[in-house]
N, C-alpha and C. Protein backbone atom coordinates (compact mmCIF):
# COMPACT_ATOMS: atom_id res chain seq x y z
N UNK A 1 -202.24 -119.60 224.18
CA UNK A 1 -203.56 -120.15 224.06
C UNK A 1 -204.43 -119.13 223.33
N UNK A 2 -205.27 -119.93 222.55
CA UNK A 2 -206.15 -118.53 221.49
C UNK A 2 -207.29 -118.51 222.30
N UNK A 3 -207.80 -117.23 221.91
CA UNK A 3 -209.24 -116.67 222.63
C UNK A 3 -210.48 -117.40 222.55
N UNK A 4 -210.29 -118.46 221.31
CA UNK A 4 -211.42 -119.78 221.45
C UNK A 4 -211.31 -121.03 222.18
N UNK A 5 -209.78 -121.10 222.59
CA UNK A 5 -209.63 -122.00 223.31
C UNK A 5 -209.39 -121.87 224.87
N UNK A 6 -209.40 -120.25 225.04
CA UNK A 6 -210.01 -119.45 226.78
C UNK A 6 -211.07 -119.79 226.58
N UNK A 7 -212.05 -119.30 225.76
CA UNK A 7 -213.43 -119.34 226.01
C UNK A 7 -214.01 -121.22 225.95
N UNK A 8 -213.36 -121.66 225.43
CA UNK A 8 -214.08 -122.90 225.54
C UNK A 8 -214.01 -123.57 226.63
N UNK A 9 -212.08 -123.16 226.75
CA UNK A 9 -212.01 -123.92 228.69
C UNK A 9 -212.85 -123.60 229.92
N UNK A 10 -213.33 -122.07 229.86
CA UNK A 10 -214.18 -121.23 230.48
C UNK A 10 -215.63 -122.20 230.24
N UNK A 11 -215.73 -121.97 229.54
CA UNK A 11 -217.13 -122.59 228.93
C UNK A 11 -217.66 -124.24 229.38
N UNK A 12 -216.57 -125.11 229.77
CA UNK A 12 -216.31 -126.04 230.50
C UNK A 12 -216.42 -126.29 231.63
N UNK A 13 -215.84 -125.07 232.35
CA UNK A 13 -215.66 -124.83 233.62
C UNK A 13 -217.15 -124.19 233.98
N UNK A 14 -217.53 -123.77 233.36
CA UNK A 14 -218.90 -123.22 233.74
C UNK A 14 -219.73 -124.33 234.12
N UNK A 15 -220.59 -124.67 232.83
CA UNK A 15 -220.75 -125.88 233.19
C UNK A 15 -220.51 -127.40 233.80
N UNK A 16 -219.24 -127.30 234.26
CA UNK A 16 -218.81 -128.71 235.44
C UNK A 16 -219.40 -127.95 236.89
N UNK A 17 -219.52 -126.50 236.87
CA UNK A 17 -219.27 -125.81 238.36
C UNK A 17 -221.07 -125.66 238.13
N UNK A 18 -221.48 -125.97 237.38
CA UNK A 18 -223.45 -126.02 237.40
C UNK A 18 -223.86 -124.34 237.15
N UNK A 19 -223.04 -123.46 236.56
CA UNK A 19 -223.38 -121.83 236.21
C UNK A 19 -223.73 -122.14 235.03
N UNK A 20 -224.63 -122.83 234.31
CA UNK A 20 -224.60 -122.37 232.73
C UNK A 20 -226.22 -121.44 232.87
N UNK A 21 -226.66 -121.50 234.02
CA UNK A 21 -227.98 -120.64 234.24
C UNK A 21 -227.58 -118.81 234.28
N UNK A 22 -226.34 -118.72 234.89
CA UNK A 22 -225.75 -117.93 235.52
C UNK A 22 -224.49 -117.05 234.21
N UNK A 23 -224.31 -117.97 233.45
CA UNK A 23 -223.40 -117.74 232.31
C UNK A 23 -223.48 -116.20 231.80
N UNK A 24 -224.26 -115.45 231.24
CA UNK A 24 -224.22 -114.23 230.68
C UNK A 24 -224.86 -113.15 231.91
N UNK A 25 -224.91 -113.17 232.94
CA UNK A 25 -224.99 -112.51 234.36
C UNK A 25 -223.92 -111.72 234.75
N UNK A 26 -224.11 -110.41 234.70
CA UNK A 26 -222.78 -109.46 235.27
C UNK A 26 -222.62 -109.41 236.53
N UNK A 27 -221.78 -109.94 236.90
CA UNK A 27 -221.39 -109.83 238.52
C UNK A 27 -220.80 -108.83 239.00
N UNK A 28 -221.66 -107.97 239.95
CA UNK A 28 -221.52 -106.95 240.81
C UNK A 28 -222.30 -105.50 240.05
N UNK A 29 -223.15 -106.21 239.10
CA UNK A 29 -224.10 -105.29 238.54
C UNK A 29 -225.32 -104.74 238.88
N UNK A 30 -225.97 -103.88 238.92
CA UNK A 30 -226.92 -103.17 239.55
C UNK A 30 -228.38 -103.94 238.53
N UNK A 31 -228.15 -104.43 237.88
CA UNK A 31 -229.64 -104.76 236.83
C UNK A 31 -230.32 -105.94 237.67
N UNK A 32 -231.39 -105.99 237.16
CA UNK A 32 -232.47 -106.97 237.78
C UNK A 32 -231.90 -108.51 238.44
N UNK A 33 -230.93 -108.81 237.34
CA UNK A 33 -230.93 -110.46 238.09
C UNK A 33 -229.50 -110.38 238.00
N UNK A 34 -229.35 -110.70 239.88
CA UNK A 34 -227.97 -111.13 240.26
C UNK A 34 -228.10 -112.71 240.95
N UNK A 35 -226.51 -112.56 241.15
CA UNK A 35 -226.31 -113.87 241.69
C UNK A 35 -226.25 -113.93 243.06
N UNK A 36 -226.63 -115.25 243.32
CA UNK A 36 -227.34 -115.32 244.71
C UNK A 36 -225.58 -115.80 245.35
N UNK A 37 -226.12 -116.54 247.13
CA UNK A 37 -224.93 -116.31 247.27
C UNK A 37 -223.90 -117.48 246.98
N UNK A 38 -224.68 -118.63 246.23
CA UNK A 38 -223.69 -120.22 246.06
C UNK A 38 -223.51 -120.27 245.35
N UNK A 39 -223.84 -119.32 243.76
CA UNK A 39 -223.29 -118.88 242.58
C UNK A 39 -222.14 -118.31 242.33
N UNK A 40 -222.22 -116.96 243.58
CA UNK A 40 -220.85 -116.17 243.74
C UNK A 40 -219.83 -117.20 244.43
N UNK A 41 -220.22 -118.06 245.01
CA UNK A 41 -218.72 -118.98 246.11
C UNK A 41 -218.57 -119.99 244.80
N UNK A 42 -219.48 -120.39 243.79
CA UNK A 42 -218.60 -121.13 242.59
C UNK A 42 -218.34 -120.39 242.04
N UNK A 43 -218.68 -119.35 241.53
CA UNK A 43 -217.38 -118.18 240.35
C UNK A 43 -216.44 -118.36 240.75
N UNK A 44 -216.50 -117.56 242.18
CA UNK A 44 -215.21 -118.00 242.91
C UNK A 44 -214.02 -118.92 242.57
N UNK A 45 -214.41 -119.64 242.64
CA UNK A 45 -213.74 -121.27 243.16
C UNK A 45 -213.89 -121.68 241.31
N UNK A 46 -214.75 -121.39 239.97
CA UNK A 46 -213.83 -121.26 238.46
C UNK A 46 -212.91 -120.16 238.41
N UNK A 47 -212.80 -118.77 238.46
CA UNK A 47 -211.86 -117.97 238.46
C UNK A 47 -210.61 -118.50 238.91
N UNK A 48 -210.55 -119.01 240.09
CA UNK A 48 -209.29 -120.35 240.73
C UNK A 48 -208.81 -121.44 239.53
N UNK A 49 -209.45 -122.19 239.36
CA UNK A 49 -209.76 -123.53 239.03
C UNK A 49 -209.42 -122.78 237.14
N UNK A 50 -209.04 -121.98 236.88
CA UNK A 50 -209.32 -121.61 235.12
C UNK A 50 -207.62 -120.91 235.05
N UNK A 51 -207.26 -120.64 236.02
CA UNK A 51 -205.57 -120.13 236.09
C UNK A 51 -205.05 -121.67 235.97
N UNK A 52 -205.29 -122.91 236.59
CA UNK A 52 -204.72 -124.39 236.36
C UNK A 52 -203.62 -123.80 237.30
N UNK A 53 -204.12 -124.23 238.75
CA UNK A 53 -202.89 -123.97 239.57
C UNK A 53 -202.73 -125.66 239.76
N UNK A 54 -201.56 -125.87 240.35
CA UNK A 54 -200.80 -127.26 240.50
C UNK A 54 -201.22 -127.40 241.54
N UNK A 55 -201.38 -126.59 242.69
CA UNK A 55 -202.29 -127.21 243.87
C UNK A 55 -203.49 -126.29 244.57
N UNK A 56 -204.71 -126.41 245.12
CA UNK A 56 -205.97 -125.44 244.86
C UNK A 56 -206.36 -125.49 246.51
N UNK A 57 -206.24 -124.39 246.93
CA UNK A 57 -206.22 -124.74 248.44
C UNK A 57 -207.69 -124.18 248.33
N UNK A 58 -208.85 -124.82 249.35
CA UNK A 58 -210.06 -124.00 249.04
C UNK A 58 -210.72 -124.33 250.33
N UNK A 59 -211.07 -123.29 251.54
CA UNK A 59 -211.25 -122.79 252.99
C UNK A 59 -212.93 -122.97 253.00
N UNK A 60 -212.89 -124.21 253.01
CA UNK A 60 -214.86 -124.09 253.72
C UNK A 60 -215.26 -124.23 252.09
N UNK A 61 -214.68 -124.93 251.11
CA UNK A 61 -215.65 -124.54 249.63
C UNK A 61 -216.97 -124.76 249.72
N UNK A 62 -217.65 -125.36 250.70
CA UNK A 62 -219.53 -126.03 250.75
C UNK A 62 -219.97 -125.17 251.65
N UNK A 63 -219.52 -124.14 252.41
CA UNK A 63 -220.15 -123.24 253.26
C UNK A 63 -221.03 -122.95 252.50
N UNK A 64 -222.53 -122.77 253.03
CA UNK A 64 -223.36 -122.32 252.81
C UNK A 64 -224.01 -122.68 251.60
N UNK A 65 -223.73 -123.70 251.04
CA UNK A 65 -224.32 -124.51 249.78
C UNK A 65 -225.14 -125.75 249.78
N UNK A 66 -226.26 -126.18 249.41
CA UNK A 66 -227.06 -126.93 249.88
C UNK A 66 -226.84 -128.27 249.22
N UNK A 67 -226.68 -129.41 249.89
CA UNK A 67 -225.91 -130.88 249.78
C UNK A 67 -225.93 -130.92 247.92
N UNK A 68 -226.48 -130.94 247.29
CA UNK A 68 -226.45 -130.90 245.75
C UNK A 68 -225.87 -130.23 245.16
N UNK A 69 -225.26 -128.91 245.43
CA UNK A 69 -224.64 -128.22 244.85
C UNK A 69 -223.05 -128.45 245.70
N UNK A 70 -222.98 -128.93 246.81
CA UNK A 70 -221.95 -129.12 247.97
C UNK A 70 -220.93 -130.10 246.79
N UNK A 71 -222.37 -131.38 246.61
CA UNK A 71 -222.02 -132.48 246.03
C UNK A 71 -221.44 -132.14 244.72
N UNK A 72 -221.79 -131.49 243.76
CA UNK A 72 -221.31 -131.18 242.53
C UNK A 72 -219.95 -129.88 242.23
N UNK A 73 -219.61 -129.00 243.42
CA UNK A 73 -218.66 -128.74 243.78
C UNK A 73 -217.38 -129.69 243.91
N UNK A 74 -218.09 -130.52 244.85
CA UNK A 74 -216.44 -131.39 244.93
C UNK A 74 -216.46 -132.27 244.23
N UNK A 75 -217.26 -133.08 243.25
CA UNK A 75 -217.34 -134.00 242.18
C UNK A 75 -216.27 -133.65 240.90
């Protein structure tokens, strides 16, 4: 797979998982704007979801996510 067609699948996945706010944000960086905590449980859960496993086991994925984002998680 070429590096435009990682980044585009990425780029997909971002936006289905509702991060395109979140998109150029370094995670686990010390600068002004981080990610809160239902941003980090969807990175999460694209980092998963971007390997294309055949089956996606996922423990509580709506913990702590508020019904709209719960909802667009499992959509």
């Amino acid at each position: 797979m070429s590096s435009s067609q990682k980044r585009g699948r990425a780029e997909i996945t971002i936006q289905e998982m509702g991060l395109q706010d979140a998109m150029h944000t370094r995670i686990g960086g010390w600068g002004v704007k981080a990610l809160n905590g239902g941003q980090k449980r969807r990175v999460s859960i694209c980092i998963e979801i971007l390997t294309r496993p055949s089956l996606l086991f996922l423990d509580e994925p709506t913990s702590g996510l508020d019904s709209a984002t719960s909802y667009h998680v499992m959509t």
